[in-house]
Protein backbone atom coordinates (compact mmCIF):
# COMPACT_ATOMS: atom_id res chain seq x y z
CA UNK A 1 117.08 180.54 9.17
CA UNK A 2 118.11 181.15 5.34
CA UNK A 3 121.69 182.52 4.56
CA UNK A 4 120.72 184.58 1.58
CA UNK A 5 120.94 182.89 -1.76
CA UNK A 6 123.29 179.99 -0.78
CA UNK A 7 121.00 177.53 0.49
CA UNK A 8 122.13 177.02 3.53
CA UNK A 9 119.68 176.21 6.59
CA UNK A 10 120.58 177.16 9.70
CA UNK A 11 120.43 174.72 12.86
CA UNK A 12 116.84 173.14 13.46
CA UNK A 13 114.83 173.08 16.40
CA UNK A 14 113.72 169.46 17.07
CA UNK A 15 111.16 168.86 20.29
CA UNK A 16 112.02 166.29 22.52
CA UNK A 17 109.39 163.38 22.58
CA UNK A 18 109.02 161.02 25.41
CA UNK A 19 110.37 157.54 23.86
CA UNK A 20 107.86 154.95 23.08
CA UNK A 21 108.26 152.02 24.11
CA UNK A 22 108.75 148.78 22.25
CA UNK A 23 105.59 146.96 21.64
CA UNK A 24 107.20 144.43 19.90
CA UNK A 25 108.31 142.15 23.03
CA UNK A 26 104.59 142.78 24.60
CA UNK A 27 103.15 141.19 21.34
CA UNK A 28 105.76 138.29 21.47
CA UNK A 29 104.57 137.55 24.88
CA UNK A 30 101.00 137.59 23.85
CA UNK A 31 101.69 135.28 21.08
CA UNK A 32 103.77 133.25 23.37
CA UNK A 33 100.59 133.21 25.92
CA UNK A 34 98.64 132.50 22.64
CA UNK A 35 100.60 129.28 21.33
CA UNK A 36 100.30 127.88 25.30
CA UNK A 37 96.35 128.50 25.68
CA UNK A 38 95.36 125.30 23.51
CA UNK A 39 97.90 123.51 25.16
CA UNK A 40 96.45 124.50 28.75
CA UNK A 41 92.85 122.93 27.63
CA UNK A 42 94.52 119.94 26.93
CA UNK A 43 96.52 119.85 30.15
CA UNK A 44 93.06 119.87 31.85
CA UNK A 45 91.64 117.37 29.56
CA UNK A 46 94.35 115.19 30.44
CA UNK A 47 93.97 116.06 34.29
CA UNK A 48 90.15 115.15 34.26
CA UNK A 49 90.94 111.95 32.63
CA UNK A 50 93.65 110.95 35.87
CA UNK A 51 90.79 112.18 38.30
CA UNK A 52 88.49 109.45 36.91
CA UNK A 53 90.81 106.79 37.47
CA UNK A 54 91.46 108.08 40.82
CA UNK A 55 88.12 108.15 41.94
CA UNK A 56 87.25 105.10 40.17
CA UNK A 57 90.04 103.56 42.71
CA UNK A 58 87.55 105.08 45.45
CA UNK A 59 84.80 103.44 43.60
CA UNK A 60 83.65 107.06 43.41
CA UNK A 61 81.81 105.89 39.94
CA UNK A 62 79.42 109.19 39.36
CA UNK A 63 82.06 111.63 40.26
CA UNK A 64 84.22 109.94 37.78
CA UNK A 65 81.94 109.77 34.87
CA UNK A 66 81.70 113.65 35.67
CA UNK A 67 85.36 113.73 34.85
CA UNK A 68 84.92 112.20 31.40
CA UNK A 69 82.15 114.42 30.69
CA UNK A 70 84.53 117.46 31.30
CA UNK A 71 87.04 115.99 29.43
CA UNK A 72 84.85 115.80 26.44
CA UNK A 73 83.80 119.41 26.52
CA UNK A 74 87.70 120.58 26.69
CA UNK A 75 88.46 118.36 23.97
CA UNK A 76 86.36 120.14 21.80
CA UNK A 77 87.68 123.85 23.05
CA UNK A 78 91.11 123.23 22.81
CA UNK A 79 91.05 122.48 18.97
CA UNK A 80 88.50 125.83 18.26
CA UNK A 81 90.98 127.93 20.50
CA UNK A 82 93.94 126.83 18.54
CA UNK A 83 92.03 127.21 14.96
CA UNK A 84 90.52 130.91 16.10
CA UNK A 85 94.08 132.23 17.03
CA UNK A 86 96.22 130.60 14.50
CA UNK A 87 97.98 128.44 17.27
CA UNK A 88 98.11 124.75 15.82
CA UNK A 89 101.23 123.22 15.81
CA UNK A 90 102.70 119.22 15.57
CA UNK A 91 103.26 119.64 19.26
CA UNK A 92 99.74 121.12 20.30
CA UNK A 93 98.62 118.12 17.89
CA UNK A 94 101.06 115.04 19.66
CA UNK A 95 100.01 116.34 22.93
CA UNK A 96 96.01 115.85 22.39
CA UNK A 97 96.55 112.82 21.06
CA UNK A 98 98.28 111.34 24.20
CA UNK A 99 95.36 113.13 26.47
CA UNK A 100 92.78 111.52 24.49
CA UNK A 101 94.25 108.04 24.82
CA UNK A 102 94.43 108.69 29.12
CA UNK A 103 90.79 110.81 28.66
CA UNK A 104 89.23 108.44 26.45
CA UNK A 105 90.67 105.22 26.62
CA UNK A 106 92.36 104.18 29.59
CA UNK A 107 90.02 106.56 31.89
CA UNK A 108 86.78 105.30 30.60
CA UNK A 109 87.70 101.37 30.15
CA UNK A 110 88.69 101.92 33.87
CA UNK A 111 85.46 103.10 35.24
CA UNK A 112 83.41 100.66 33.02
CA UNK A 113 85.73 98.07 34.88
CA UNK A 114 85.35 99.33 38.50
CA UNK A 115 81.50 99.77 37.66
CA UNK A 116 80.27 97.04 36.02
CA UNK A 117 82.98 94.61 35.03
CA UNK A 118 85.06 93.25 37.73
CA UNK A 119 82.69 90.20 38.58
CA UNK A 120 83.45 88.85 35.13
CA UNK A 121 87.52 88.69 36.12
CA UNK A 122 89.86 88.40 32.55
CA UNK A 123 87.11 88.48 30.92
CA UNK A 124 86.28 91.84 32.33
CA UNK A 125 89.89 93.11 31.83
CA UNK A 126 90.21 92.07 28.56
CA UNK A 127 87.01 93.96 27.32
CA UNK A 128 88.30 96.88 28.77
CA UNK A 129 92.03 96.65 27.29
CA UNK A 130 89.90 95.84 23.95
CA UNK A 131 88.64 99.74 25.23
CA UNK A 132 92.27 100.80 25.17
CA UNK A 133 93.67 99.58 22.07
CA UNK A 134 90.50 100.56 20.47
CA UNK A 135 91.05 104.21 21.13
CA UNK A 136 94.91 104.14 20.62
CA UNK A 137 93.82 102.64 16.54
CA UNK A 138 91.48 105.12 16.54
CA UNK A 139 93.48 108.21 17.35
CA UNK A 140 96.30 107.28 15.40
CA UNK A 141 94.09 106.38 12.22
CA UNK A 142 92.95 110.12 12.64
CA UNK A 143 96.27 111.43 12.53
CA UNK A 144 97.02 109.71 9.13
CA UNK A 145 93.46 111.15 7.76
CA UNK A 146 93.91 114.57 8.67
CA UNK A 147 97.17 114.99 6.72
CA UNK A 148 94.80 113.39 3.48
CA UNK A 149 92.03 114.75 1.56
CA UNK A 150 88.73 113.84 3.25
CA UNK A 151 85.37 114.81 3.91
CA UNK A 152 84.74 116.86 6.74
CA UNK A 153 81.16 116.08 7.10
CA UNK A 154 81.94 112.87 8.35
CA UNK A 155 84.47 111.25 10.64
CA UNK A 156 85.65 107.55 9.51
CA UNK A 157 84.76 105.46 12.49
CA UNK A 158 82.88 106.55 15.67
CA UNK A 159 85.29 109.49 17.58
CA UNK A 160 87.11 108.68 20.91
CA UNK A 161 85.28 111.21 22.97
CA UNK A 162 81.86 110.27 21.91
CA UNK A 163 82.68 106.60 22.37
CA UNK A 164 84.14 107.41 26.00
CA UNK A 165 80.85 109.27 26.47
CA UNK A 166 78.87 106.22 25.86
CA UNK A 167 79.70 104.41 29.21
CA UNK A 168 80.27 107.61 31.23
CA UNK A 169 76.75 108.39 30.52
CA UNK A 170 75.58 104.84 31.58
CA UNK A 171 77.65 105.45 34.81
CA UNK A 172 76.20 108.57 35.54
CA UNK A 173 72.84 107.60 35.09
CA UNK A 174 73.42 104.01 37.16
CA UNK A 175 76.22 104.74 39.46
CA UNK A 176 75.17 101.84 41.87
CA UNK A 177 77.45 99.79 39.42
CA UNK A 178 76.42 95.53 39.33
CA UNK A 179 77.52 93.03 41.20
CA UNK A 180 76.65 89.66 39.92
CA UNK A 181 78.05 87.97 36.85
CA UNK A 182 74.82 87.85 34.38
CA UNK A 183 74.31 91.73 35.18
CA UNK A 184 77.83 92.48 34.00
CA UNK A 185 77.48 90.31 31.06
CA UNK A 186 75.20 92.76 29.49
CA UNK A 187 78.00 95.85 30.36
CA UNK A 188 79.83 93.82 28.07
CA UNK A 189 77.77 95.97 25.13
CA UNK A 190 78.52 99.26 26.53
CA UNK A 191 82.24 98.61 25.93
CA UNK A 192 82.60 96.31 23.11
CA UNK A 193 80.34 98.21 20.61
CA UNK A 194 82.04 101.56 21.01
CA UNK A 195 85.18 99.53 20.97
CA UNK A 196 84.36 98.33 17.73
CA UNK A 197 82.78 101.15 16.17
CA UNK A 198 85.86 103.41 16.75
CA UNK A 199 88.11 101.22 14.69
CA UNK A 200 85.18 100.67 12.15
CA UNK A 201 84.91 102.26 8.65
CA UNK A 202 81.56 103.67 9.07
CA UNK A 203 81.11 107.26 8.81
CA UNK A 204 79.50 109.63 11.85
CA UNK A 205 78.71 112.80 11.30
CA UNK A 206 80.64 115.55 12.34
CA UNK A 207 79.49 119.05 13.11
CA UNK A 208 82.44 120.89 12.30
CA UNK A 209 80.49 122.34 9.53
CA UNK A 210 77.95 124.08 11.24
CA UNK A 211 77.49 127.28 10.31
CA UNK A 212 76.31 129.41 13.12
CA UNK A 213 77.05 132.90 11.92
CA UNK A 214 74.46 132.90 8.92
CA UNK A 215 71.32 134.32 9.20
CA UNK A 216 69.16 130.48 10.07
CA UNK A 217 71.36 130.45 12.93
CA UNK A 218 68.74 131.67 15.38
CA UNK A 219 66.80 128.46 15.12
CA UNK A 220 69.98 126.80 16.02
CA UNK A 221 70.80 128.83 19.34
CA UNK A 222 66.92 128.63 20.03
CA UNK A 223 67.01 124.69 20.31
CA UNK A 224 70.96 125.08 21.88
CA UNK A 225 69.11 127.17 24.70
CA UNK A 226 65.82 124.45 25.10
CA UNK A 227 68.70 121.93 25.26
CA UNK A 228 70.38 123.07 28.05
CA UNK A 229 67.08 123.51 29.70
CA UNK A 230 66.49 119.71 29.40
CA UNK A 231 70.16 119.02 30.55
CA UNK A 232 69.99 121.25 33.51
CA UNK A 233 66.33 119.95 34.81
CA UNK A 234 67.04 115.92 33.53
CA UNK A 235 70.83 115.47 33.37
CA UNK A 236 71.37 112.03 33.55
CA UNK A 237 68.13 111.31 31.04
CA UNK A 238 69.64 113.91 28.35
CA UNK A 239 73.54 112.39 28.89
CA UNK A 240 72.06 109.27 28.22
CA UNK A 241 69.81 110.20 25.50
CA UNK A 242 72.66 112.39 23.64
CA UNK A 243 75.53 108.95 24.15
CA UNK A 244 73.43 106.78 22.40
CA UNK A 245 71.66 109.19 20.28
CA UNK A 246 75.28 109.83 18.21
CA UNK A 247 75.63 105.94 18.57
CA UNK A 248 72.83 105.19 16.83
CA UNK A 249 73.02 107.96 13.77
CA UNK A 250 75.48 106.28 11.73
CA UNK A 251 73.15 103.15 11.59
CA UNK A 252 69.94 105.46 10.57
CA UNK A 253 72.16 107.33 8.04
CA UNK A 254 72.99 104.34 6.94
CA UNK A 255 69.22 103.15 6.06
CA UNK A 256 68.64 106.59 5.04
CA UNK A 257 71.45 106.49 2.35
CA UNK A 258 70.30 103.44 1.40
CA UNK A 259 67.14 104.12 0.78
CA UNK A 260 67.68 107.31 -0.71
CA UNK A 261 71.29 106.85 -2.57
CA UNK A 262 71.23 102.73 -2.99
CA UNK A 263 74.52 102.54 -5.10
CA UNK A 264 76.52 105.28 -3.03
CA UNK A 265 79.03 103.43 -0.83
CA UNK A 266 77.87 103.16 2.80
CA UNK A 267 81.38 103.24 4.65
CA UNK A 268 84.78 104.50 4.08
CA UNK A 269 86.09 103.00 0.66
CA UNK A 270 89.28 101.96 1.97
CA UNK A 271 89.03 99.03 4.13
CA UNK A 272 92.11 100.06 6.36
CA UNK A 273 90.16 103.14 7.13
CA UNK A 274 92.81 105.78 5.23
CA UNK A 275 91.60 108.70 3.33
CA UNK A 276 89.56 108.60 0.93
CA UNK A 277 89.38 111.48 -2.17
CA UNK A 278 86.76 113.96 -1.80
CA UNK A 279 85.73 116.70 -3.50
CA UNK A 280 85.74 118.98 -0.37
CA UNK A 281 88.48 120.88 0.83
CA UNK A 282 91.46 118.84 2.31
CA UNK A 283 91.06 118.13 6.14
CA UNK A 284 93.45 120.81 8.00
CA UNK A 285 95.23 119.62 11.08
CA UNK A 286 93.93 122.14 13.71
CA UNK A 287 90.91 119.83 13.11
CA UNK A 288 92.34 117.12 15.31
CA UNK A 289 92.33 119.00 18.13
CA UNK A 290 88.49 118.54 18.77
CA UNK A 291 88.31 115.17 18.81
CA UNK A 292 89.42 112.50 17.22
């Protein structure tokens, strides 16, 4: 109501509203459920690496190698979780790296040990430690490159998981393990040349790049789909064949570099395995969670 020419408005009718509610702690606590779903993966990466040793103690050898083969497959979903929400952080990044050395070090040199090298004694031990330390170099070498500028086509030495993968696929395919000396000699490999590879210079591919949402990506999910065909009919054949497969790239891309490319460097430049320059985009550290 107006009071003539002065201006002045009388008293307002306002409606009553029911109050809303706050939806500012419900999105804190979905962020806060956010930041721990990464880290959850890992806790189960780091819990199927323990179960291997276990049942490796119980000479359990196949149901262990399962565990490694788990392992694997969480390594690589914890880092995509954390990259697709925006949930890396130093800790989420610390915390793989200590499940990968149980998952893929200590886990896998332990079943190769149970499996195939006890009848060799030291000898036997020591490959496996050689394992250990081997994975340890290798993890922490990938923690120095992913702060750097390098190319993220390629990793710089063979990754832990794929090099755990190696014997855990043996394992699963030959679970009745060896028993004499000259059998476990030639486990020996199976150990030693992952071992090596991981704190190597060469460069394995890595399929971080994969593009799957362009248009060619319907070949892709076409031969993903006949793969897990194989896998589900032939496990132990297609474990096998995918281990050594990955081993065995680097050394054809190798000859096909060289044949191709001749004066383009065939390993890292830098003999201590640190990053190299590249004219890609600098490595981001959400990477690491899939697998160093």
């Amino acid at each position: 109501m107006s009071d003539g020419g002065t201006g002045y408005q009388g008293p307002k009718l306002s409606i009553l509203t029911p109050g809303r509610r706050d939806s500012k702690p419900q999105g804190r606590r979905l962020r806060r459920g956010a930041y721990l779903l990464p880290s959850a993966f890992t806790m189960a990466n780091l819990f199927c690496g323990y179960a291997c040793i276990v049942h490796t103690m119980h000479r359990e050898f196949h149901t262990a190698a399962v565990f490694i083969g788990v392992a694997i497959v969480l390594d690589m979903l914890d880092g995509r979780i954390a990259r697709m929400t925006g949930t890396t952080s130093a800790f989420g990044l610390e915390f793989d790296s200590l499940a990968d050395v149980v998952s893929f070090g200590v886990a896998p040199a332990t079943l190769s040990f149970g499996w195939g090298l006890q009848p060799l004694g030291r000898l036997g031990w020591a490959a496996g430690f050689l394992f250990v330390a081997a994975a340890a170099v290798r993890l922490a070498r990938f923690n120095i490159q992913s702060s750097g500028s390098q190319d993220k086509r390629y990793f710089v030495g063979m990754p832990s998981p794929p090099a755990a993968g190696v014997p855990a696929a043996t394992v699963f395919a030959f679970p009745a393990g060896f028993s004499g000396p000259w059998e476990a000699a030639a486990v020996l490999t199976i150990v030693i040349v992952p071992a090596l590879l991981m704190v190597s210079t060469i460069r394995f591919r890595s399929f971080k790049t994969l593009d799957l949402k362009t248009r060619r990506s319907s070949p892709m999910l076409f031969l993903l789909a006949l793969g897990l065909a194989a896998l589900a009919a032939q496990p132990e054949i297609v474990l096998l064949a995918m281990a050594y497969g990955y081993l065995s790239s680097a050394f054809l891309g190798m000859a096909w570099q060289r044949w191709r490319r001749p004066n383009e460097p065939l390993v890292s430049a830098d003999p201590a395995g640190l990053p190299v320059e590249s004219d890609t985009p600098a490595h981001q550290s959400a990477d690491h969670q899939q697998h160093g």
